[in-house]
Protein backbone atom coordinates (compact mmCIF):
# COMPACT_ATOMS: atom_id res chain seq x y z
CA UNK A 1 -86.92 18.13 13.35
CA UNK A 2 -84.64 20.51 12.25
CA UNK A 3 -82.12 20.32 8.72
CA UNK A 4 -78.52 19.70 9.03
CA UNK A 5 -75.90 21.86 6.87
CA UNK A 6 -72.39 21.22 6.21
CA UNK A 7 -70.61 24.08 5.56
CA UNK A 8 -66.35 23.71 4.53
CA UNK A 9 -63.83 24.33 1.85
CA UNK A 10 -63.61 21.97 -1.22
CA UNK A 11 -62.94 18.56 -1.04
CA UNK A 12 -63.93 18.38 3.40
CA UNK A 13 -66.42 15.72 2.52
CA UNK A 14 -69.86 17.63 2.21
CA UNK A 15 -71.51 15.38 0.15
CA UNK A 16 -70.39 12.47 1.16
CA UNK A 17 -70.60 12.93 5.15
CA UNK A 18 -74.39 14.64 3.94
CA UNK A 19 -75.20 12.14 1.99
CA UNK A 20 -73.85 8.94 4.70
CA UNK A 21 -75.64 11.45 7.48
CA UNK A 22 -79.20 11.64 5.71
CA UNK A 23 -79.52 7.57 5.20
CA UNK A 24 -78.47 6.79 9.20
CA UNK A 25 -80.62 9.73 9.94
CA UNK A 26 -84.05 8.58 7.86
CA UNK A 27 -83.43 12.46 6.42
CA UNK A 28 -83.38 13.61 2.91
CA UNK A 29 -79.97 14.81 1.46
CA UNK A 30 -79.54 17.81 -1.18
CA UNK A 31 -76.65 18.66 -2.77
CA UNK A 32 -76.88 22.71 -3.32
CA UNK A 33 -74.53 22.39 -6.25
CA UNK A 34 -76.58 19.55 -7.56
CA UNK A 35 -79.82 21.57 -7.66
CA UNK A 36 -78.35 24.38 -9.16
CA UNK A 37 -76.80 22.93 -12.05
CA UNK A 38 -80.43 21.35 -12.74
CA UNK A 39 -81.83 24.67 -12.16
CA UNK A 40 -79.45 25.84 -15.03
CA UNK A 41 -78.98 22.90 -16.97
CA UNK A 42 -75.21 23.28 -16.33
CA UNK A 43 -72.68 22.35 -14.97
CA UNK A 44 -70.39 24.44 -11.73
CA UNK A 45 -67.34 24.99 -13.68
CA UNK A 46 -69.33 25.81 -16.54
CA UNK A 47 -71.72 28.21 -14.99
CA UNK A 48 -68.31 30.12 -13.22
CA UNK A 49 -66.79 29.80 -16.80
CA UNK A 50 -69.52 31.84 -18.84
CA UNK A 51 -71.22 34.12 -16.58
CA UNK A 52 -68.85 34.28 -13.67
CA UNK A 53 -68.88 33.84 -9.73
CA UNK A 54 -70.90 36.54 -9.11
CA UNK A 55 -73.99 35.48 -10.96
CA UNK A 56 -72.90 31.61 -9.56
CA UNK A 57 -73.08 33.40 -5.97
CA UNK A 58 -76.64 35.43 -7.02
CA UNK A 59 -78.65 31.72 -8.17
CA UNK A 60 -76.67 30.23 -5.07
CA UNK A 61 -78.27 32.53 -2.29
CA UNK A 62 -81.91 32.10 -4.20
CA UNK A 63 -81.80 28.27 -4.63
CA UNK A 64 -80.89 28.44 -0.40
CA UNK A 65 -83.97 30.47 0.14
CA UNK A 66 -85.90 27.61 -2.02
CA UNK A 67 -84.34 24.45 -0.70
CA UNK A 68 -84.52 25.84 3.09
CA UNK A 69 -88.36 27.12 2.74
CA UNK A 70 -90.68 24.39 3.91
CA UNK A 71 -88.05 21.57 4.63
CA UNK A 72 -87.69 19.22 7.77
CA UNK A 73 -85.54 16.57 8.34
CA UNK A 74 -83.17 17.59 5.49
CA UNK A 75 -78.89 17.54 5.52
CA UNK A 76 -77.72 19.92 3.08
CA UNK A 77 -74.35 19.72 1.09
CA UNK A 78 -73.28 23.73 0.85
CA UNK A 79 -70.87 24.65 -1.86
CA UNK A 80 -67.35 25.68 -0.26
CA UNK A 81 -67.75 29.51 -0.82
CA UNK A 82 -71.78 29.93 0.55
CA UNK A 83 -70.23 32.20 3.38
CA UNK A 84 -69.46 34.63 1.36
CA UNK A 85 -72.65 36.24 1.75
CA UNK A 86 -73.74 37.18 5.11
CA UNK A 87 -77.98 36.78 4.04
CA UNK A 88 -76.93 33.08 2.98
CA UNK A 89 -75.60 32.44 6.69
CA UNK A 90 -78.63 33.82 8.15
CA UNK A 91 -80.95 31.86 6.13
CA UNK A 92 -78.92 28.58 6.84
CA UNK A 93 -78.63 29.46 10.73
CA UNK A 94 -82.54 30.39 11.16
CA UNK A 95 -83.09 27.00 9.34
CA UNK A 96 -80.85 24.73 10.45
CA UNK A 97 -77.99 23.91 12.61
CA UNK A 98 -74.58 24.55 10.60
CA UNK A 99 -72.00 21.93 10.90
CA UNK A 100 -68.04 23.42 9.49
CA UNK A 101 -66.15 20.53 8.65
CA UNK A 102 -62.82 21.68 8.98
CA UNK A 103 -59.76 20.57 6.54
CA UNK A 104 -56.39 21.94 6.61
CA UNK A 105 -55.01 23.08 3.64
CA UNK A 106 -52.53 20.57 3.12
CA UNK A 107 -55.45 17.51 3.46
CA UNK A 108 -57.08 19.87 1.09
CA UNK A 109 -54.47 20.62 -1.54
CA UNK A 110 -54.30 16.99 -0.87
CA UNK A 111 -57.59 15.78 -1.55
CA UNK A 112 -57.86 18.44 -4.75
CA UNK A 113 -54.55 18.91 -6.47
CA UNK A 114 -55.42 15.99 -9.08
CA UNK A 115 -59.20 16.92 -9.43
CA UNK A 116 -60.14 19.02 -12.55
CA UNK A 117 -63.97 20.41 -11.54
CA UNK A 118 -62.80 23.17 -9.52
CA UNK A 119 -63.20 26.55 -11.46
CA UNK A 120 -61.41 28.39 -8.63
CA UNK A 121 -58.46 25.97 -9.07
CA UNK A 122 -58.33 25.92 -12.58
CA UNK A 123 -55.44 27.11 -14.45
CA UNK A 124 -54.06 28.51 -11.00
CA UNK A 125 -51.17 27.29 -8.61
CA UNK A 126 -53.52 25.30 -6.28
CA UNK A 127 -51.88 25.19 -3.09
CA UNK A 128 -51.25 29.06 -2.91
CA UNK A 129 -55.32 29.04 -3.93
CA UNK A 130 -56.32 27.09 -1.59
CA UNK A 131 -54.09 28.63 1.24
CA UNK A 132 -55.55 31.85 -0.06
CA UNK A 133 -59.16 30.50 0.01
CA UNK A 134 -58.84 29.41 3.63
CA UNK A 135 -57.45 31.97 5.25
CA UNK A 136 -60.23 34.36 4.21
CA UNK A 137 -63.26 31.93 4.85
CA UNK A 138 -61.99 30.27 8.17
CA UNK A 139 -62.96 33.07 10.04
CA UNK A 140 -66.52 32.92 8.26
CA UNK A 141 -67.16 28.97 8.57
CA UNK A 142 -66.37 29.45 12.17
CA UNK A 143 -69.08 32.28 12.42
CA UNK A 144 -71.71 30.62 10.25
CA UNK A 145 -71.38 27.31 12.36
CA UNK A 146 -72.92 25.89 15.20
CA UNK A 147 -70.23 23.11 15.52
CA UNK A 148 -66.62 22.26 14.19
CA UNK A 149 -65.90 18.79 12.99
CA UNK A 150 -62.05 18.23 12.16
CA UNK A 151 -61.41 16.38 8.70
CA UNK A 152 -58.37 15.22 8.52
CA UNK A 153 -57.14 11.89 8.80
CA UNK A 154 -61.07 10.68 9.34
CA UNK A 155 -63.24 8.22 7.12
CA UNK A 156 -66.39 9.57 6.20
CA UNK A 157 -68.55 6.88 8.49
CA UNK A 158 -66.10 8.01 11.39
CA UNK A 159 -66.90 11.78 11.07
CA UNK A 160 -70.72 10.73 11.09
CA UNK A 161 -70.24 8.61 14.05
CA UNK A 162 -68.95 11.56 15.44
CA UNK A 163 -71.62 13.89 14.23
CA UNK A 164 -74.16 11.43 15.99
CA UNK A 165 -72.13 12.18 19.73
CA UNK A 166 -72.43 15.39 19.02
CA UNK A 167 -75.70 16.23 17.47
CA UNK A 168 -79.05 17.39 20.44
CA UNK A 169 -80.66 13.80 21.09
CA UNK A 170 -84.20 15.06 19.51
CA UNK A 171 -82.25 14.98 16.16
CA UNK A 172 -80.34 12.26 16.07
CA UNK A 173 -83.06 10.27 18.16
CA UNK A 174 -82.29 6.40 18.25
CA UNK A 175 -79.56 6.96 15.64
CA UNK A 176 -76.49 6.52 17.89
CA UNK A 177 -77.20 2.88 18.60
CA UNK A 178 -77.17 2.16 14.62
């Protein structure tokens, strides 16, 4: 069967639509964030903090390559800003089918303006970040992505109810009745 991503800006529910996804699924969930701060023994805002987003974006496109090589039956939790790079797309696209769950940036700004993990939103005025942010990756989540799931105003087990309509029978198999 093939792996799930979900693709979105900060605070859409990734990991915890991935993670509620993988259990009704039987699939395994990874967090890419997760696996590369154990790759680097660090943490996200500390990795953006002493070598920069750049190098962040660099280990990011290499753990992809690594998680995605070899894996079935997998959901995958993207970090907000993996569409950046075109060859990170590709790989996810070849290897899986790429869900966007859209936010709007006033569920996101939201959903973030208390939360102090963020290194984009650190030390910045958040809503005119994360206005910023979303105007320049819509247009790339929408490329990268097989299918759009709207956000807002949804519980996490309602957007995977969802996902399960909308997902190809052969991956969801007897799922929807759960």
């Amino acid at each position: 069967m093939p792996n799930i991503s979900l693709v979105g800006f900060m605070g859409s529910g990734k990991t915890t639509v991935g993670n509620l996804l993988a259990k009704q699924l039987g699939f395994n969930f990874v967090d890419l964030d997760r696996v590369i701060e154990g790759k680097l023994d660090m943490e996200i805002d500390v990795i953006f903090s002493k070598f920069g987003e750049e190098y962040f974006r660099d280990v990011e496109a290499e753990v992809i390559k690594e998680v995605l090589s070899g894996v079935d039956n997998t959901v995958i939790s993207c970090g907000g800003g993996v569409v950046l790079r075109e060859g990170n797309v590709n790989v996810l696209r070849e290897r899986s089918i790429v869900i966007y769950l859209r936010i709007s940036a006033d569920e996101a700004y939201r959903r973030l303006k208390h939360c102090d993990d963020r290194p984009l939103l650190k030390d910045r005025d958040r809503k005119a970040v994360i206005n910023d942010l979303l105007r320049i990756r819509e247009p790339l989540y929408l490329r990268a992505a097989h299918m759009v799931v709207d956000v807002d105003g949804k519980e996490p087990q309602d957007l995977v109810n969802e996902l399960l309509q909308k997902l190809p029978t052969e991956v969801v198999g007897d799922s929807r009745s759960s």
